[in-house]
C-alpha atoms as a PDB file:
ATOM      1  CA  UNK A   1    -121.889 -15.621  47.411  1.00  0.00           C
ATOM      2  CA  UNK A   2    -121.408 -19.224  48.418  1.00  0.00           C
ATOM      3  CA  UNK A   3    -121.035 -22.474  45.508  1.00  0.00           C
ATOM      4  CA  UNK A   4    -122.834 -25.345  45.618  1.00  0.00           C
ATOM      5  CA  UNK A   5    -119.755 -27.273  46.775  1.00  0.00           C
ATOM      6  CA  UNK A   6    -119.306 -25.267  49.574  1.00  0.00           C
ATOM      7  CA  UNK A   7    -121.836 -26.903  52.601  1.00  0.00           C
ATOM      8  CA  UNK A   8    -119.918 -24.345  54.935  1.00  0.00           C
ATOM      9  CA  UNK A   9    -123.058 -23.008  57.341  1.00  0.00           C
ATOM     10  CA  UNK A  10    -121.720 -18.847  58.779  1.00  0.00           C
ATOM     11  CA  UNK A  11    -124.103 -16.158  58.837  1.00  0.00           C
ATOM     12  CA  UNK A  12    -123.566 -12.559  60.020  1.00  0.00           C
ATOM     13  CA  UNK A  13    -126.049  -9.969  60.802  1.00  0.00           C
ATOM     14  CA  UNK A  14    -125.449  -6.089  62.217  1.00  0.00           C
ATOM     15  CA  UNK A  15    -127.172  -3.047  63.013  1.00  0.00           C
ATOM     16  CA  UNK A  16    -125.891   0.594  63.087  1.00  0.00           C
ATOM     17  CA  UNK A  17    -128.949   1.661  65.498  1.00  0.00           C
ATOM     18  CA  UNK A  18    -132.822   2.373  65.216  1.00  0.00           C
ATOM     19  CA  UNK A  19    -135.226   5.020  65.266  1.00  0.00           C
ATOM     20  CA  UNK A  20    -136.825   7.507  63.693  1.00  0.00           C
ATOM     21  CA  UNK A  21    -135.015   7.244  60.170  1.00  0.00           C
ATOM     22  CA  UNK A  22    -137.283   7.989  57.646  1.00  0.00           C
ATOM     23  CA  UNK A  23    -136.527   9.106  54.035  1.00  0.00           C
ATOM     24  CA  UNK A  24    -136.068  12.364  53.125  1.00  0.00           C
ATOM     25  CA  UNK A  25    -134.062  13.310  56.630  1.00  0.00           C
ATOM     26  CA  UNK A  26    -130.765  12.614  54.881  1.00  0.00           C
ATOM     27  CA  UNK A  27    -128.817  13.573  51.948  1.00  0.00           C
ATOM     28  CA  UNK A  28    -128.857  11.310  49.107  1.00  0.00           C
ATOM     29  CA  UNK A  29    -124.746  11.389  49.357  1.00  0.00           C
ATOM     30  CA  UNK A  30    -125.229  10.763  53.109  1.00  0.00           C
ATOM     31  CA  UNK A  31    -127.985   7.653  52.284  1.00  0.00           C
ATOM     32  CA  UNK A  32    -125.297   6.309  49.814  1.00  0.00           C
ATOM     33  CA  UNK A  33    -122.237   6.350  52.181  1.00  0.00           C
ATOM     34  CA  UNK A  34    -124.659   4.365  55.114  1.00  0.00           C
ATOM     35  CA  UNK A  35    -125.204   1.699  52.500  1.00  0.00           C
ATOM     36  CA  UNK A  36    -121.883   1.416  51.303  1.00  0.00           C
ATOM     37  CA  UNK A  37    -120.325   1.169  54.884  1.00  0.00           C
ATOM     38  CA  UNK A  38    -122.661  -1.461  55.826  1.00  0.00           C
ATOM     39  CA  UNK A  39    -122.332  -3.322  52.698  1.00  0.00           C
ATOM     40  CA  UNK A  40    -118.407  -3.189  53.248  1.00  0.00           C
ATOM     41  CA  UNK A  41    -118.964  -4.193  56.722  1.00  0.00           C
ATOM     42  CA  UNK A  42    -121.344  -7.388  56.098  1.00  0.00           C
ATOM     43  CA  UNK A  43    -119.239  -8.723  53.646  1.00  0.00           C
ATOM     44  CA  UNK A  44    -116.219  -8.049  54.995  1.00  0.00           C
ATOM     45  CA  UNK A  45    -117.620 -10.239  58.133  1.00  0.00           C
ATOM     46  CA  UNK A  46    -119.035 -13.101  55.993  1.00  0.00           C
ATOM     47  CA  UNK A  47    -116.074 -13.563  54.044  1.00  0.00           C
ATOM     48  CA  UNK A  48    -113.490 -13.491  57.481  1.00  0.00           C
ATOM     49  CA  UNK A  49    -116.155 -16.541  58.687  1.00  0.00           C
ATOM     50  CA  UNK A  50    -116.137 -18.459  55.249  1.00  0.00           C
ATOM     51  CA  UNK A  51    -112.399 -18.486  55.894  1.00  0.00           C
ATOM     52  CA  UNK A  52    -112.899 -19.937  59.051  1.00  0.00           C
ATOM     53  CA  UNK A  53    -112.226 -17.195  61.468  1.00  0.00           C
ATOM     54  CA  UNK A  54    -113.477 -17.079  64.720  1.00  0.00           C
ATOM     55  CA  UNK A  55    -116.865 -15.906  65.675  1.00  0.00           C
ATOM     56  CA  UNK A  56    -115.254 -13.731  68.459  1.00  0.00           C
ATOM     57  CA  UNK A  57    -112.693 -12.085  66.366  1.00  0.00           C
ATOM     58  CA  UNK A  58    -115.381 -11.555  63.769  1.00  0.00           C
ATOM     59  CA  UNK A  59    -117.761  -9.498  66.053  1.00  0.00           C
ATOM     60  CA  UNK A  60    -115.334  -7.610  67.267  1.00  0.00           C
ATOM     61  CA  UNK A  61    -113.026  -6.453  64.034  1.00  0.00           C
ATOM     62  CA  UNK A  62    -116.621  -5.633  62.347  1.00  0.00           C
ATOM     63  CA  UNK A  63    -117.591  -3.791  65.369  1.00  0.00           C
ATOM     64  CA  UNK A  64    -113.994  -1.977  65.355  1.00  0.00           C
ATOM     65  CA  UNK A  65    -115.521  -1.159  61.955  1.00  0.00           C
ATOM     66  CA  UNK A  66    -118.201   0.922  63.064  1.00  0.00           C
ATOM     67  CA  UNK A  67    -116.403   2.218  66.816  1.00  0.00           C
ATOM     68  CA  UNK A  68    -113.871   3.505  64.135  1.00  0.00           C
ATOM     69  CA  UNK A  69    -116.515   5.190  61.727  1.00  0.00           C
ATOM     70  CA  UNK A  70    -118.373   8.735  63.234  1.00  0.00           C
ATOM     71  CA  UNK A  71    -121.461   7.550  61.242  1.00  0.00           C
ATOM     72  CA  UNK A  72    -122.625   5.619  64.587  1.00  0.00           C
ATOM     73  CA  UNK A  73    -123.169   6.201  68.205  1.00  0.00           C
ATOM     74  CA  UNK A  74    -119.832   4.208  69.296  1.00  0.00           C
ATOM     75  CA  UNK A  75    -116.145   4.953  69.642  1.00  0.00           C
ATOM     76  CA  UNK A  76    -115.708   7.599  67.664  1.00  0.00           C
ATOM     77  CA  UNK A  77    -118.755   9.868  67.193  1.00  0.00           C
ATOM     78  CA  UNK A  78    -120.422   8.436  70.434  1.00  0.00           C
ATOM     79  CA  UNK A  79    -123.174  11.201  71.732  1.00  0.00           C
ATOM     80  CA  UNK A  80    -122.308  13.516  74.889  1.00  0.00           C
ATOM     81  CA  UNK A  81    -123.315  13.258  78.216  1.00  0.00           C
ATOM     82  CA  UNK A  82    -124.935  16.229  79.414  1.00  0.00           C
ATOM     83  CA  UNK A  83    -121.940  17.167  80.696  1.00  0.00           C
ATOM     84  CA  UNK A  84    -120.465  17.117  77.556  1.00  0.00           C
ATOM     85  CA  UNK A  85    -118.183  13.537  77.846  1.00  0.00           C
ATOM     86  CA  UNK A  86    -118.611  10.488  76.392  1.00  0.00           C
ATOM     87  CA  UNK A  87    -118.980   7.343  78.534  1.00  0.00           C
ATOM     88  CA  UNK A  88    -119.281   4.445  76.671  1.00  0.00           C
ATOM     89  CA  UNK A  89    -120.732   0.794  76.991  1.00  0.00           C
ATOM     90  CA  UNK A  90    -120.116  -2.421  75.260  1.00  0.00           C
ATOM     91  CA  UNK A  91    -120.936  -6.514  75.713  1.00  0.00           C
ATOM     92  CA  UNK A  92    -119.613  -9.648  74.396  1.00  0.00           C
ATOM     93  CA  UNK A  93    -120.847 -13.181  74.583  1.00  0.00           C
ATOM     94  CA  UNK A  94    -120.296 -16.843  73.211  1.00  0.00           C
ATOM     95  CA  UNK A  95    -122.640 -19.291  72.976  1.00  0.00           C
ATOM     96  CA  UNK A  96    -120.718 -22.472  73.440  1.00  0.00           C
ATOM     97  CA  UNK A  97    -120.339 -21.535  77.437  1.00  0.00           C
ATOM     98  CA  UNK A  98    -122.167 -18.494  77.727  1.00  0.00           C
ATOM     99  CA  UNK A  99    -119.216 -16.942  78.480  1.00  0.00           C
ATOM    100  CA  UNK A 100    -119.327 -13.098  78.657  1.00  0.00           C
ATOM    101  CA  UNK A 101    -117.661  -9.717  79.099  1.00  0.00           C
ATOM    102  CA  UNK A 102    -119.073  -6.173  78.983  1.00  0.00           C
ATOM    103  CA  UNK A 103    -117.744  -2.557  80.368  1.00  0.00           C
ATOM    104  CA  UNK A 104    -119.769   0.319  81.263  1.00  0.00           C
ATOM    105  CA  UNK A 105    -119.199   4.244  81.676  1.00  0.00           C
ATOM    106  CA  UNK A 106    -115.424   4.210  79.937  1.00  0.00           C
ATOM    107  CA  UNK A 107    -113.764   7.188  78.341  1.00  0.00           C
ATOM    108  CA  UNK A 108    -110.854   6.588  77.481  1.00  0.00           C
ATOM    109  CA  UNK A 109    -110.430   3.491  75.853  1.00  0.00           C
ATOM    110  CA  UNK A 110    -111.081   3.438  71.941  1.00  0.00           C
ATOM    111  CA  UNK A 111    -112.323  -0.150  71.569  1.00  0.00           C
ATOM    112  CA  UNK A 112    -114.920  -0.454  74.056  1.00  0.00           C
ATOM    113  CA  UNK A 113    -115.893  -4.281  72.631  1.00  0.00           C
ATOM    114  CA  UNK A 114    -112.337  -5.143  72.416  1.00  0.00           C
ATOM    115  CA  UNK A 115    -112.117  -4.130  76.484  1.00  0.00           C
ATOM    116  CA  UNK A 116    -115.769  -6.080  76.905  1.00  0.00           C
ATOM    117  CA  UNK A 117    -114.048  -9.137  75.453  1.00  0.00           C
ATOM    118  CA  UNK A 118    -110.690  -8.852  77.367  1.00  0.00           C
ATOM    119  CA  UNK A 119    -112.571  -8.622  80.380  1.00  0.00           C
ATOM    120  CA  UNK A 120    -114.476 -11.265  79.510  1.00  0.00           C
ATOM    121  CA  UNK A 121    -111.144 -13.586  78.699  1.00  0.00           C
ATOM    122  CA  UNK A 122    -108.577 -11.295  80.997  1.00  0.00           C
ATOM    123  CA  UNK A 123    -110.817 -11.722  83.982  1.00  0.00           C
ATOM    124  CA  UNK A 124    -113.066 -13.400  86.199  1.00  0.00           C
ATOM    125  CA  UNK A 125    -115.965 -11.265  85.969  1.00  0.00           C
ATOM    126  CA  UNK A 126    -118.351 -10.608  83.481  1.00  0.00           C
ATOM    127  CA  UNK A 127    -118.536  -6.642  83.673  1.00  0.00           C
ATOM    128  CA  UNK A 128    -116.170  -3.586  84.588  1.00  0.00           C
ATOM    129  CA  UNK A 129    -117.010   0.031  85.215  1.00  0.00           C
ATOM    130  CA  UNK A 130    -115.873   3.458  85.272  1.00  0.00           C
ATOM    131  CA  UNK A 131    -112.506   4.048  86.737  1.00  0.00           C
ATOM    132  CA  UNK A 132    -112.207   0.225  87.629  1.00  0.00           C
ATOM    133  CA  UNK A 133    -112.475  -0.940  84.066  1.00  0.00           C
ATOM    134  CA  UNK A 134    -110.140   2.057  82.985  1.00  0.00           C
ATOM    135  CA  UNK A 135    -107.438   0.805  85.060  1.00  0.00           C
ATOM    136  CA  UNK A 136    -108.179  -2.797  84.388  1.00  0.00           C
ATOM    137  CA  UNK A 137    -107.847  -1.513  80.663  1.00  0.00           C
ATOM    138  CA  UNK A 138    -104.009   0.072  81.362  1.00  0.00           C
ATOM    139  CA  UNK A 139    -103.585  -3.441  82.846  1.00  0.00           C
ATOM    140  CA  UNK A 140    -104.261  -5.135  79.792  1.00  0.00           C
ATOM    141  CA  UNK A 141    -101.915  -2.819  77.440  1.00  0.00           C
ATOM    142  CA  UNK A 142    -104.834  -0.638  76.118  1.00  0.00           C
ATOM    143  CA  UNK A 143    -103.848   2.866  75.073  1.00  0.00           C
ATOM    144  CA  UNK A 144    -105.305   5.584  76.442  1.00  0.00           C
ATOM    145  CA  UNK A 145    -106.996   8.047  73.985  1.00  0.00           C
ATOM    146  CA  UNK A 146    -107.892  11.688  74.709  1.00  0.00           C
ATOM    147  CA  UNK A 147    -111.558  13.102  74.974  1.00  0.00           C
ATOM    148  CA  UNK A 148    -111.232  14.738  71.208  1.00  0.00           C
ATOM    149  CA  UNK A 149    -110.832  11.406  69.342  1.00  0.00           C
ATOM    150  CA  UNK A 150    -114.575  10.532  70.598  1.00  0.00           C
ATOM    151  CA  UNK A 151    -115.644  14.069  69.178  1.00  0.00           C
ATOM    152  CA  UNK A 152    -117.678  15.175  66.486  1.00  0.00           C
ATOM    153  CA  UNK A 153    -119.495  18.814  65.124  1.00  0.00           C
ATOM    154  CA  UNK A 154    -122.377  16.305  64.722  1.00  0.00           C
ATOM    155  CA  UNK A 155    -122.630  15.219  68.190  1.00  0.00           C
ATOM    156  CA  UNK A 156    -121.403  18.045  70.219  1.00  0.00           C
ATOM    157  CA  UNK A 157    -124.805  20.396  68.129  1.00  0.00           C
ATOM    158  CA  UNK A 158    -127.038  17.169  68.643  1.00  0.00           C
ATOM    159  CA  UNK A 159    -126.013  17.806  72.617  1.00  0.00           C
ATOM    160  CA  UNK A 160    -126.997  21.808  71.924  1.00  0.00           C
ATOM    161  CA  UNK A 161    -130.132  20.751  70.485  1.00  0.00           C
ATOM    162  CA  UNK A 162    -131.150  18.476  73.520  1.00  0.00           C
ATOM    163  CA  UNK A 163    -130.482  21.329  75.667  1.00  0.00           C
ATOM    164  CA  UNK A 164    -132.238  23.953  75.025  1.00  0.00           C
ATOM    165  CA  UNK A 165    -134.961  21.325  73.907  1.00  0.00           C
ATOM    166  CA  UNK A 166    -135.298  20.545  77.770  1.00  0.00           C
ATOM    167  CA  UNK A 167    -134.381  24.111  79.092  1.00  0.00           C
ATOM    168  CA  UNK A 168    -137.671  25.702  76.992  1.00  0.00           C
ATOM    169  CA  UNK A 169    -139.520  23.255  78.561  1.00  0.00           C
ATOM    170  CA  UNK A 170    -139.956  21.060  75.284  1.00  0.00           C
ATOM    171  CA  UNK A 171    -139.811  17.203  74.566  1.00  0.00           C
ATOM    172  CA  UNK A 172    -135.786  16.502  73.619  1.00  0.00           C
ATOM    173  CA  UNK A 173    -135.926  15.313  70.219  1.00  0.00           C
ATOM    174  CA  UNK A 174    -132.004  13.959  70.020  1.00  0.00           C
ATOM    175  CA  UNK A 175    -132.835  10.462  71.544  1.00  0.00           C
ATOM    176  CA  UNK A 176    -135.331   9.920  68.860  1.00  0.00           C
ATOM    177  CA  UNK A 177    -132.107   7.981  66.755  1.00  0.00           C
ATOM    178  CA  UNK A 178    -130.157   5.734  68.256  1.00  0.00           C
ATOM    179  CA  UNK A 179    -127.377   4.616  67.097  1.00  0.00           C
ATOM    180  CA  UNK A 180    -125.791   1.646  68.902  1.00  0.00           C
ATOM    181  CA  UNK A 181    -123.953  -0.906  66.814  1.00  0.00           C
ATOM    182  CA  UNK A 182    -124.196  -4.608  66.627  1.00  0.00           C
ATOM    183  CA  UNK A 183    -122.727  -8.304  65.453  1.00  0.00           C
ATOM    184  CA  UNK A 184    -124.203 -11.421  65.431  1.00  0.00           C
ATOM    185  CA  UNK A 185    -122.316 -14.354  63.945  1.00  0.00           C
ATOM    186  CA  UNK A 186    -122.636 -18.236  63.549  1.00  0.00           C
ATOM    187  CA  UNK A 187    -119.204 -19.357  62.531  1.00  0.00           C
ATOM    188  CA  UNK A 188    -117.860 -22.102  60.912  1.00  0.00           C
ATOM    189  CA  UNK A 189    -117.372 -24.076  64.186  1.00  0.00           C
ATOM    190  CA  UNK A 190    -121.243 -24.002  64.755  1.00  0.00           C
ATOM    191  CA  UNK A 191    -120.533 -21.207  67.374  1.00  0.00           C
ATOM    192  CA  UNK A 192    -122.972 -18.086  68.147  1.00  0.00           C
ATOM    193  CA  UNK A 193    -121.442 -14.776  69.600  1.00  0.00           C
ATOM    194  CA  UNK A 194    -123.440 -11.630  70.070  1.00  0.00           C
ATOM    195  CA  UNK A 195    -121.702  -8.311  71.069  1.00  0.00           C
ATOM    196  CA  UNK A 196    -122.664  -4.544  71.089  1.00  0.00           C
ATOM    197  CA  UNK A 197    -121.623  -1.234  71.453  1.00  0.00           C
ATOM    198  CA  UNK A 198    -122.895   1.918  72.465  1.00  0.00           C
ATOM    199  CA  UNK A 199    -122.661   5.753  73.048  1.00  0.00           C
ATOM    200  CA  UNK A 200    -125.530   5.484  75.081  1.00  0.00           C
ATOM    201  CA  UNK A 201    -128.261   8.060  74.733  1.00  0.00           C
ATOM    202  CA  UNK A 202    -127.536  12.075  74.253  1.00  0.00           C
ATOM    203  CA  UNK A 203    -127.635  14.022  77.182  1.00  0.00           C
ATOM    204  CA  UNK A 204    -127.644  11.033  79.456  1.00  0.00           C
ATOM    205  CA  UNK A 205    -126.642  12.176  83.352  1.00  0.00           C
ATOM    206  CA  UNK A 206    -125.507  10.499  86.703  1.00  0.00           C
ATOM    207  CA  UNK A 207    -123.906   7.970  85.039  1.00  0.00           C
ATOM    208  CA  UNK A 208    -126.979   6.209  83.298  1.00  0.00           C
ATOM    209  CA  UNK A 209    -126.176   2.994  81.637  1.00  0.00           C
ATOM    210  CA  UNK A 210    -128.602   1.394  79.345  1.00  0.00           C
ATOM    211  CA  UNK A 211    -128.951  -1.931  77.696  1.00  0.00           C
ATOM    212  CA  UNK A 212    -125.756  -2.370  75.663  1.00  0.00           C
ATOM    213  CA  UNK A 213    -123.466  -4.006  78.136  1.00  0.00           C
ATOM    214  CA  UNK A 214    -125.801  -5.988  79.899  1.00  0.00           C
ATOM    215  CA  UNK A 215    -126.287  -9.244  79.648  1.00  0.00           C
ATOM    216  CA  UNK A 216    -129.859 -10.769  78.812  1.00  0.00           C
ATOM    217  CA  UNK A 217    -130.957  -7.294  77.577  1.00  0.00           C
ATOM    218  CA  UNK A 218    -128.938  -5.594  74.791  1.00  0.00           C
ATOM    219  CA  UNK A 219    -126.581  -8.777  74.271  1.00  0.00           C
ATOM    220  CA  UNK A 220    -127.031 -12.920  74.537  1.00  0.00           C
ATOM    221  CA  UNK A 221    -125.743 -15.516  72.784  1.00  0.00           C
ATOM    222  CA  UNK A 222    -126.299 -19.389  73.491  1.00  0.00           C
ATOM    223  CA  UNK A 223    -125.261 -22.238  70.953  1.00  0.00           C
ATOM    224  CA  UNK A 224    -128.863 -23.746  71.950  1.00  0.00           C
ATOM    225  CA  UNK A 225    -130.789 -21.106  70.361  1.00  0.00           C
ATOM    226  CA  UNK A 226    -129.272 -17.613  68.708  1.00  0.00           C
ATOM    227  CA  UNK A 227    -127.468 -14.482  69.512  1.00  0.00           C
ATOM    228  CA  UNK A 228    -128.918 -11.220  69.513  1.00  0.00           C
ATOM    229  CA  UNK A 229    -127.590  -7.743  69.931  1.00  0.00           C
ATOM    230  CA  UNK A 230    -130.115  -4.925  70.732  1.00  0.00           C
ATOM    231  CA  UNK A 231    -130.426  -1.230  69.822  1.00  0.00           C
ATOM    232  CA  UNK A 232    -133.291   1.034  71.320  1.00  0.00           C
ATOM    233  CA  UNK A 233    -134.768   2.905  74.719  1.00  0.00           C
ATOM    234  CA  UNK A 234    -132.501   0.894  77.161  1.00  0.00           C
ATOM    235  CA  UNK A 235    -134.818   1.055  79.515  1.00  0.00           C
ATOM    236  CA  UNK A 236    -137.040  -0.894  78.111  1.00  0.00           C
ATOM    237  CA  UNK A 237    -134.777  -3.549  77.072  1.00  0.00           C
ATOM    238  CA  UNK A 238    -133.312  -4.162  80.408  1.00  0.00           C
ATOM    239  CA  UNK A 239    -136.783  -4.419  82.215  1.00  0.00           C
ATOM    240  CA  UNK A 240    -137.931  -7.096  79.049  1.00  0.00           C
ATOM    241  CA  UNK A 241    -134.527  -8.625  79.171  1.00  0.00           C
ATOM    242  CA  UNK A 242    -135.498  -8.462  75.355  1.00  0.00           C
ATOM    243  CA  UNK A 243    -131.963 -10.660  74.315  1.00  0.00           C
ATOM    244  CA  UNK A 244    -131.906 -13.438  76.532  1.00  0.00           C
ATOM    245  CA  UNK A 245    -136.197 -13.211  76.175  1.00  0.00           C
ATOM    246  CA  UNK A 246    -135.608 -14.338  72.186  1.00  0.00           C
ATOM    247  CA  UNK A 247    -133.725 -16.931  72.901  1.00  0.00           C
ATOM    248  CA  UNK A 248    -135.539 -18.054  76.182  1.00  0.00           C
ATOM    249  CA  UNK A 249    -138.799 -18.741  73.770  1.00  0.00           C
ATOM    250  CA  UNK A 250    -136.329 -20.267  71.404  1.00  0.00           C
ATOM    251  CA  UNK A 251    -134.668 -23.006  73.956  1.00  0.00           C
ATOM    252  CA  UNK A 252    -138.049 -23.669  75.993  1.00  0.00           C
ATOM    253  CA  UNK A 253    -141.100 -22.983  73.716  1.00  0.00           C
ATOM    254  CA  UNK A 254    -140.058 -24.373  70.478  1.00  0.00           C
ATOM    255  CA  UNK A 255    -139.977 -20.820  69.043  1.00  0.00           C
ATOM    256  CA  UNK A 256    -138.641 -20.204  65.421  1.00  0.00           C
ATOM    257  CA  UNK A 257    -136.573 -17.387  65.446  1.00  0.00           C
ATOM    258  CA  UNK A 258    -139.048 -15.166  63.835  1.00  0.00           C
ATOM    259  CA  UNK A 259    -141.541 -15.746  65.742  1.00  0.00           C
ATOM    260  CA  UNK A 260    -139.755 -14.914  68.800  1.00  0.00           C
ATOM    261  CA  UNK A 261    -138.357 -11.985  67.753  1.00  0.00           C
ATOM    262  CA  UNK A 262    -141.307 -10.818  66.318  1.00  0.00           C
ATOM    263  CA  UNK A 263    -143.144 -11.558  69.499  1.00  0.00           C
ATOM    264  CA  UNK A 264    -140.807  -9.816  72.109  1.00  0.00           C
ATOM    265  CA  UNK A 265    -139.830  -6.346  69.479  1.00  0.00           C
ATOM    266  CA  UNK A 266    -143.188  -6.263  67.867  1.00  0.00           C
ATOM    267  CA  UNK A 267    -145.527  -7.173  70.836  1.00  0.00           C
ATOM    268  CA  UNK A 268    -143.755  -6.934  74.164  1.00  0.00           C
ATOM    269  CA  UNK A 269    -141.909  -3.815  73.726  1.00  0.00           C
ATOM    270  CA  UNK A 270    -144.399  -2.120  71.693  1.00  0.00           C
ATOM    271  CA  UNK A 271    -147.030  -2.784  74.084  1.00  0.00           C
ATOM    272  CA  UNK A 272    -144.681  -1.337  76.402  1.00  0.00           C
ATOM    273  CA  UNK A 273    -143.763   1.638  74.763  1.00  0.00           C
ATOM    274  CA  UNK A 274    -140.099   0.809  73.743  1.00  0.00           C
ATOM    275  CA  UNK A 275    -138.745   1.708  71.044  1.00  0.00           C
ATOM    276  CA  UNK A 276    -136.090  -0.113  69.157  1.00  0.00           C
ATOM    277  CA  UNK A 277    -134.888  -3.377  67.226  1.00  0.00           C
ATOM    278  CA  UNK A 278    -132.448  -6.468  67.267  1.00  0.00           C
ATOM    279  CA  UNK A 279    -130.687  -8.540  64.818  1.00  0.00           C
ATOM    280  CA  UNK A 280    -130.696 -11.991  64.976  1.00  0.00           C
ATOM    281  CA  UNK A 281    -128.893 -15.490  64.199  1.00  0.00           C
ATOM    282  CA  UNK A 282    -129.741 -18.922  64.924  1.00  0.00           C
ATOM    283  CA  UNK A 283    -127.877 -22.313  64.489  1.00  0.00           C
ATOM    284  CA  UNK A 284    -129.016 -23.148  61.082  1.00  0.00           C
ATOM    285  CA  UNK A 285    -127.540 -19.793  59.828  1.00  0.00           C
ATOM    286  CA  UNK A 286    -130.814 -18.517  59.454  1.00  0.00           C
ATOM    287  CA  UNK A 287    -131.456 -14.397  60.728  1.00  0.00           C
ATOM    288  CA  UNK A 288    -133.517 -11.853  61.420  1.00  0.00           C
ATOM    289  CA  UNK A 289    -133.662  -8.137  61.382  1.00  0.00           C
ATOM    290  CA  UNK A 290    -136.950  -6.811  63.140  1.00  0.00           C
ATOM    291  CA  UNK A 291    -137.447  -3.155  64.369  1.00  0.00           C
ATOM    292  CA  UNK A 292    -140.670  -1.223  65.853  1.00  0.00           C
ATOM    293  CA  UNK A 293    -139.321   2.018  64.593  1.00  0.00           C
ATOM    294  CA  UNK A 294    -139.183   4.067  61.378  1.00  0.00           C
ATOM    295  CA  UNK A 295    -135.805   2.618  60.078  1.00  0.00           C
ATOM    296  CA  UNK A 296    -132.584   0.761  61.690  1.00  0.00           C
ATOM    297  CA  UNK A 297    -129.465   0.482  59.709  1.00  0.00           C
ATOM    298  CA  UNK A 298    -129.071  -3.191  59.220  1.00  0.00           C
ATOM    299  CA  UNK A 299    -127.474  -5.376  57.023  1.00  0.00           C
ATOM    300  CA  UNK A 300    -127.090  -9.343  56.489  1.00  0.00           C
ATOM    301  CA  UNK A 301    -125.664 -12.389  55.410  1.00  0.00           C
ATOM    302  CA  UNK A 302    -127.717 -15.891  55.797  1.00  0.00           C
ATOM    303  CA  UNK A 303    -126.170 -19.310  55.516  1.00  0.00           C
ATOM    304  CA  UNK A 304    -127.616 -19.345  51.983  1.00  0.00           C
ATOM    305  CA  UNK A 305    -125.770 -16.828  51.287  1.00  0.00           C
ATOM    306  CA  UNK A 306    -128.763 -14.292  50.809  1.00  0.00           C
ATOM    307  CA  UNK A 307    -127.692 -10.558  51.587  1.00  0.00           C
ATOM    308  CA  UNK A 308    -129.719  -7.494  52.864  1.00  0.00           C
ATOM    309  CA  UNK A 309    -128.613  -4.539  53.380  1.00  0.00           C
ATOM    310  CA  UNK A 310    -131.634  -1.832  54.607  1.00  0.00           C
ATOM    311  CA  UNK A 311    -132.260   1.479  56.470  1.00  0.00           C
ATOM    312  CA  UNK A 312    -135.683   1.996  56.417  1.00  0.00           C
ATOM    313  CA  UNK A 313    -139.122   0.157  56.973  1.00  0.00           C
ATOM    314  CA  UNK A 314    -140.561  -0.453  54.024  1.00  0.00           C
ATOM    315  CA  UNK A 315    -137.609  -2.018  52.827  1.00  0.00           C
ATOM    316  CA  UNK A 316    -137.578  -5.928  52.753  1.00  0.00           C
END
């Protein structure tokens, strides 16, 4: 995708969430339209940085991209609360100053990431919640959208499902996929942003937030080492502070990027008991996609121009 005349270093990875996504639990037709989205999506991304376009306005159009689409668990098609809302999450960071924005427990806003990020630049604080972040949204122009945009058939029976899983006294079986959606870029400035956005988990209650909008644990990004968006059992994330963890080993302990990653998803968490995955990008362009689960949709666009585009995990 890139000529040999062309030294420009951008890479872009993202994820559409991970978990138990094995073959044979979808549709061939349903397989094919994942792929093609995420292919769309990745190169969309790469070419908008080859161009020159800002790392920040890349992560969050792509991300639009997927908050748009009811394939994932954000925006449109998030997962109900047990009370049968949606209250969504989203983050947003740059590396050059660590600046950062993220909102929590919204419902009626349609970009969550684009509300992370005007917090983020609109604001003096890092992250906004519930009603506050609402009204600091009609503040900044945003349009308020009813509850039915945000719902789906698919959503509203994996809700059902999680009910009466828990009511007969079973183990719920709808958190077993998450779907949380994620950008990491380096653009053509040498810049690293990170941002993610989220659902949350179905059936969540008492206004449980998870990893997604906070800083350090679903979302970090710092020019000194990589940017890294999260998808998985929040919990776990935020007590791991898996995000800023990566880079941490990165910045301090000489870490490749692989390594760390590897070391934090594939060790830490797994040790643990979380469940989950990141994507990854460093300052040489070079990324990573690495999951303890049964799939994550993923795709990818190194420096080198290499694509990936993946679901499950045997693919490389």
């Amino acid at each position: 995708m890139m000529s040999a005349a062309d030294d420009t270093r951008v890479a872009i990875a993202l994820h559409g969430g991970a978990g138990t996504i094995e073959r044979g639990t979808m549709s061939e037709e349903l397989e094919a339209t994942y792929r093609a989205f995420l292919d769309d999506a990745i190169t969309r991304g790469f070419e908008k940085l080859r161009k020159g376009e800002p790392g920040l306005d890349v992560v969050v159009s792509i991300i639009q991209l997927m908050e748009d689409s009811p394939l994932f668990n954000a925006g449109r098609g998030a997962v109900y609360t047990w009370e049968g809302t949606h209250e969504l999450d989203a983050s947003i960071m740059h590396g050059e100053n660590l600046d950062a924005g993220a909102v929590a427990g919204i419902s009626t806003v349609k970009s969550p990431i684009a509300l992370a990020r005007a917090v983020m630049e609109g604001s003096s604080h890092v992250m906004l919640a519930g009603a506050g972040a609402e009204a600091f949204a009609l503040e900044q122009g945003f349009e308020v959208m009813p509850p039915e945009y945000f719902a789906t058939d698919r959503r509203r029976e994996a809700l059902d499902a999680y009910k009466a899983n828990e009511q007969a006294g079973l183990t719920p079986e709808a958190d077993h996929k998450f779907g949380t959606v994620g950008v990491v870029v380096l653009d053509a400035a040498g810049n690293l942003v990170a941002g993610t956005s989220t659902g949350g988990m179905t059936g969540k209650r008492w206004g449980r937030i998870g990893d997604s909008p906070v800083i350090g644990a679903g979302t970090y990004a710092d020019n000194r080492s990589c940017s890294v968006s999260a998808t998985g059992h929040g919990e776990y994330f935020i007590r791991h502070t898996v995000a800023r963890d990566i880079c941490a080993r990165m910045q301090f302990g000489g870490a490749t990027l692989e390594a760390a990653a590897n070391t934090v998803v594939m060790d830490e968490l797994v040790t643990a008991g979380g469940e989950g995955g990141i994507v990854a990008v460093d300052p040489t362009g070079e990324v990573t996609l690495i999951f303890n689960t049964a799939g994550m949709y993923r795709a990818s666009i190194n420096a080198s121009g290499e694509k990936t585009i993946g679901i499950y995990s045997d693919e490389s």
